[in-house]
C-alpha atoms as a PDB file:
ATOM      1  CA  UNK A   1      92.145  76.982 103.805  1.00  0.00           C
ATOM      2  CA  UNK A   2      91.048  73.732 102.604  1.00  0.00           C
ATOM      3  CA  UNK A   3      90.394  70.885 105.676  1.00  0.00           C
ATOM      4  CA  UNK A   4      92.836  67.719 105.399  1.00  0.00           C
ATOM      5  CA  UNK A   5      89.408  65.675 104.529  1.00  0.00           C
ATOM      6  CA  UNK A   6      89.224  68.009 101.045  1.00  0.00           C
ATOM      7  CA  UNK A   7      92.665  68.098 100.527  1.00  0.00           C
ATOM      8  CA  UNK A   8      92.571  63.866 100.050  1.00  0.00           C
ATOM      9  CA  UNK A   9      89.584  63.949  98.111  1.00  0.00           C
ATOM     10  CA  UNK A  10      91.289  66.606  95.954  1.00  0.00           C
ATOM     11  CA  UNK A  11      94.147  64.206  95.691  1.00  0.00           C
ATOM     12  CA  UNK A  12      92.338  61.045  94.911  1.00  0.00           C
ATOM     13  CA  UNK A  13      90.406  63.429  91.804  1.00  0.00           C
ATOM     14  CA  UNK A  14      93.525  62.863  90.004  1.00  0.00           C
ATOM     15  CA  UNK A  15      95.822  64.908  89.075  1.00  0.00           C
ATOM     16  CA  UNK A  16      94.060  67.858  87.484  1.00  0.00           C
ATOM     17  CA  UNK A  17      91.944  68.185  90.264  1.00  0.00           C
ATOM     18  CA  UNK A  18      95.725  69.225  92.503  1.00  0.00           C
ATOM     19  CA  UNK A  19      96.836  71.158  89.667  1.00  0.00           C
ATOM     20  CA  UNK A  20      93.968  73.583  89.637  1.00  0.00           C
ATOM     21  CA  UNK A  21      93.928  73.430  93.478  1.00  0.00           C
ATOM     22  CA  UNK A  22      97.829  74.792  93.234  1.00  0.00           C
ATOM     23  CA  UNK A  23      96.973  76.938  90.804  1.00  0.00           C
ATOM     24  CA  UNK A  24      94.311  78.549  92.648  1.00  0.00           C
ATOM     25  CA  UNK A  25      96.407  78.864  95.784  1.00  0.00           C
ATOM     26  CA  UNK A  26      99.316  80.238  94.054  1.00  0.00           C
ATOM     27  CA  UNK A  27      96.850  83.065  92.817  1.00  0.00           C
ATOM     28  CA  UNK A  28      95.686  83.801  96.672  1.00  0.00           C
ATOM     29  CA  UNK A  29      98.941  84.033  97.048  1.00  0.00           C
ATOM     30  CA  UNK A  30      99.507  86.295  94.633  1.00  0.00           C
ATOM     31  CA  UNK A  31      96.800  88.205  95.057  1.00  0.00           C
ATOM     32  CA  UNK A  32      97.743  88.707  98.930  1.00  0.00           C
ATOM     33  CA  UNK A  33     101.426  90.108  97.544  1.00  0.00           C
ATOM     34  CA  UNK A  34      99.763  92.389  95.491  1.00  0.00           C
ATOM     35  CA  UNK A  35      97.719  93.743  99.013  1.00  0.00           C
ATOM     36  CA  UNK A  36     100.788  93.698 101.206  1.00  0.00           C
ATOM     37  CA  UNK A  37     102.520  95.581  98.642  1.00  0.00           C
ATOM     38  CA  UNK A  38     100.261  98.313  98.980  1.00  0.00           C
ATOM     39  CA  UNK A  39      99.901  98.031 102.212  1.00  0.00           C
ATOM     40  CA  UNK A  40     103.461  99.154 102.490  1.00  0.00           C
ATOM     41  CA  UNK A  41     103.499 102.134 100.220  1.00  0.00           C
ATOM     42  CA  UNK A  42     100.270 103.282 102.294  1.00  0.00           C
ATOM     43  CA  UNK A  43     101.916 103.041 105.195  1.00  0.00           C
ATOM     44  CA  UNK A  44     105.201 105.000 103.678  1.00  0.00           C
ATOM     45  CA  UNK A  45     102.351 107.540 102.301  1.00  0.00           C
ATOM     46  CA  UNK A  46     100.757 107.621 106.218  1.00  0.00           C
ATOM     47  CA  UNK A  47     104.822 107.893 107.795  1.00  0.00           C
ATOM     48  CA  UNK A  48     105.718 111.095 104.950  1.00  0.00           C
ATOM     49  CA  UNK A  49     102.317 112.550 106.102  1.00  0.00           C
ATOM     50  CA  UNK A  50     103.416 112.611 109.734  1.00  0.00           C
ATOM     51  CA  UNK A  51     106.277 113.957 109.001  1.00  0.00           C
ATOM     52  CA  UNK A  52     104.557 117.172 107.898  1.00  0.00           C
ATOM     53  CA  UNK A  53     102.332 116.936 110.076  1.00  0.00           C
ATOM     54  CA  UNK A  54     105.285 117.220 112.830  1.00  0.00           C
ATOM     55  CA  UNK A  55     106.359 120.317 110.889  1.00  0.00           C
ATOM     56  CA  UNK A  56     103.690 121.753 110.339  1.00  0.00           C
ATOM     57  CA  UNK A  57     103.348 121.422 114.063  1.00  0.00           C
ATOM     58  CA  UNK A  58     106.258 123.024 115.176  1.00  0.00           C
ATOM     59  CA  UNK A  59     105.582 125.679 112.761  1.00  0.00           C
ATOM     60  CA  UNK A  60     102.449 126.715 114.365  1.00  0.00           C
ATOM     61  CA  UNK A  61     104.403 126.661 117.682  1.00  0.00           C
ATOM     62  CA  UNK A  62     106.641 128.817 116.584  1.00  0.00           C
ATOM     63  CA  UNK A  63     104.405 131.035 114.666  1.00  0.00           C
ATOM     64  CA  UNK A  64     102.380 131.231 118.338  1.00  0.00           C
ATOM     65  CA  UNK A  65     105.298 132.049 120.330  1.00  0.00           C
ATOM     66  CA  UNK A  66     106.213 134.934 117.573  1.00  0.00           C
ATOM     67  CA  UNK A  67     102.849 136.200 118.158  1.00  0.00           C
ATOM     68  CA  UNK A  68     103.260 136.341 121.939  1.00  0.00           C
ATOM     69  CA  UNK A  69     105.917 138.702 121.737  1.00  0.00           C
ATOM     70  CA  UNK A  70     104.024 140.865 119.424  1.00  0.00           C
ATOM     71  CA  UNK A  71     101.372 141.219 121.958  1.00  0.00           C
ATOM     72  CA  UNK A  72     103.822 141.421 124.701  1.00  0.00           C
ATOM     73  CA  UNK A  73     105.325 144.167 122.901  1.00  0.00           C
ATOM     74  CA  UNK A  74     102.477 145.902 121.801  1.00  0.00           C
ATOM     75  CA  UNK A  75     101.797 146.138 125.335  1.00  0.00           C
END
């Protein structure tokens, strides 16, 4: 971010001088939308991803369990 010092020499450049200085905020800002953005569809990618994970889990727990009683009844 630009001090309040640069920010009144900026101004007192004239007009063209604030112009560009909007302009190039406006494309940080921009820019920054464009991250957060997909920074939220990562994080929906990460969140599905559990989600299988978590079945997957409980899969393999059941799977185990089913194996138990084979041994127990192999027994």
């Amino acid at each position: 971010m630009h001090s309040r010092e640069e920010i009144l020499k900026i101004y007192n450049a004239g007009s063209e001088a604030v112009i560009s200085l909007v302009q190039r905020l406006d494309a940080q800002l921009k820019n920054k939308d464009i991250l957060i953005d997909q920074l939220r569809e990562q994080i929906k990618l990460l969140k599905e991803q559990e989600n299988i994970c978590d079945r997957l889990e409980k899969q393999l727990e059941l799977i185990d369990s089913q194996l138990e009683l084979l041994n127990r009844l192999k027994e």
